[in-house]
Protein backbone atom coordinates (compact mmCIF):
# COMPACT_ATOMS: atom_id res chain seq x y z
CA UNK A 1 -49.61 -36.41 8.48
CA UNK A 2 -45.92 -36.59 8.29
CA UNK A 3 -44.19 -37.93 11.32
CA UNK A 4 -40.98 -38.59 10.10
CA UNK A 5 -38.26 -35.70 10.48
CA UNK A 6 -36.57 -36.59 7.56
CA UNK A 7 -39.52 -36.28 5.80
CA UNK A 8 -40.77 -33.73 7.10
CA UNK A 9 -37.50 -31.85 5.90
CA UNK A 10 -38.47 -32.67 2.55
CA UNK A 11 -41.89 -31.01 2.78
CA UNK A 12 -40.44 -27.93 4.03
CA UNK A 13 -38.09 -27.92 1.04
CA UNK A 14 -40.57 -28.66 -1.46
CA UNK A 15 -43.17 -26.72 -0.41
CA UNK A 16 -40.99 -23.22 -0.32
CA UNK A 17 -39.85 -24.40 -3.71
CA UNK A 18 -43.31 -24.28 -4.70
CA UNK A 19 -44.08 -20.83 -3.21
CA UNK A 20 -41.01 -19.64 -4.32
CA UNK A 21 -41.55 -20.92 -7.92
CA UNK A 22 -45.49 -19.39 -7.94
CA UNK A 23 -43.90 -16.09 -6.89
CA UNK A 24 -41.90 -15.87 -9.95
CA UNK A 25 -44.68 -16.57 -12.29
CA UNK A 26 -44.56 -20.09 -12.78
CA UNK A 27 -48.27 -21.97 -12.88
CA UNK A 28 -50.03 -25.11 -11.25
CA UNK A 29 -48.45 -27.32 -14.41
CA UNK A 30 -44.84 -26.31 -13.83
CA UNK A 31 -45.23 -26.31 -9.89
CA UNK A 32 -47.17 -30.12 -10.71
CA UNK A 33 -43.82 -30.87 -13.38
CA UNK A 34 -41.39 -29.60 -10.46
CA UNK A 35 -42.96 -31.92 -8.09
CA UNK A 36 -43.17 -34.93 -10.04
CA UNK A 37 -39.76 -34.80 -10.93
CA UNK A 38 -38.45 -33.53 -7.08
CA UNK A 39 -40.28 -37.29 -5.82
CA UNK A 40 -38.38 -39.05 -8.85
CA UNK A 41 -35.48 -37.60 -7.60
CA UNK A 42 -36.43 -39.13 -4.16
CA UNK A 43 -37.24 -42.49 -5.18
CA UNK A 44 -34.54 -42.94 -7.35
CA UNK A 45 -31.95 -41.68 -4.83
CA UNK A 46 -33.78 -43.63 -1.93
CA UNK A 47 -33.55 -41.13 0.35
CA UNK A 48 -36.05 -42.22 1.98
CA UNK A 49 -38.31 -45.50 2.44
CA UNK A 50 -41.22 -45.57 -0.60
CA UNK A 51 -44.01 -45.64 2.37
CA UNK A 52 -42.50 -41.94 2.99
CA UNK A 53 -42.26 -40.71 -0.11
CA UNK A 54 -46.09 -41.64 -0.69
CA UNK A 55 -47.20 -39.99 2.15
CA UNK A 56 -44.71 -37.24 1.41
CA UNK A 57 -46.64 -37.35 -2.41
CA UNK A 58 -50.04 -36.84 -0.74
CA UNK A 59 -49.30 -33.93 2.02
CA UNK A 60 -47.61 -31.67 -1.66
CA UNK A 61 -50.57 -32.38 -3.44
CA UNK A 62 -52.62 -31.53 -0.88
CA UNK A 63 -50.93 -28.43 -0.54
CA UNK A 64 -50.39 -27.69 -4.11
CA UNK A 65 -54.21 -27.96 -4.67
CA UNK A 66 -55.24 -26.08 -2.03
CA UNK A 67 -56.11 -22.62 -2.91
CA UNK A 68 -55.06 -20.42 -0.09
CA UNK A 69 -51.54 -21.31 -0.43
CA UNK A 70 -51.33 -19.48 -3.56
CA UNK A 71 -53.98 -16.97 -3.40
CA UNK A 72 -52.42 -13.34 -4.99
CA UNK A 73 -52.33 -11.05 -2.46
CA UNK A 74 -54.77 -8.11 -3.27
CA UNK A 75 -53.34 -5.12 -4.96
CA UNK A 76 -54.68 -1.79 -3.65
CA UNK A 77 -57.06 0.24 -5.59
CA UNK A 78 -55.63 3.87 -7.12
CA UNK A 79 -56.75 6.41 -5.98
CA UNK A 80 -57.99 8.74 -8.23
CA UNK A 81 -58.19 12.21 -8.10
CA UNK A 82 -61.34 14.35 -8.52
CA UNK A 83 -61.41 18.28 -8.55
């Protein structure tokens, strides 16, 4: 669990990124490419200390691999009409 707010910030961003990105078509390999390169970008800035970014690693793959948080939301049947 994240604990740091900084951090925590971070999650936040990334993981309405990742929603944001699976709304607009993009699949688990891009969302996996984004995130790879969003903790490069982290690491190599040093935003913030490599103990945090690790932890921040695990919570986004946790969330990226867990199903409900991109389940499609069911579409509603037609109706069709019978006389």
């Amino acid at each position: 669990m994240l604990q740091d707010t900084q951090s925590i910030r971070y999650y936040q961003r990334l993981t309405d990124a990742l929603v944001e990105m699976w709304n607009r078509g993009y699949r688990f390999d891009d969302l996996r490419l984004y995130l790879d390169g969003y903790l490069a970008a982290l690491r190599h800035s040093s935003a913030l200390e490599p103990y945090l970014i690790h932890r921040l690693e695990e919570e986004a793959v946790r969330y990226l691999y867990d199903p409900y948080n991109f389940e499609v939301p069911p579409q509603p049947e037609p109706e069709s009409d019978y006389y």
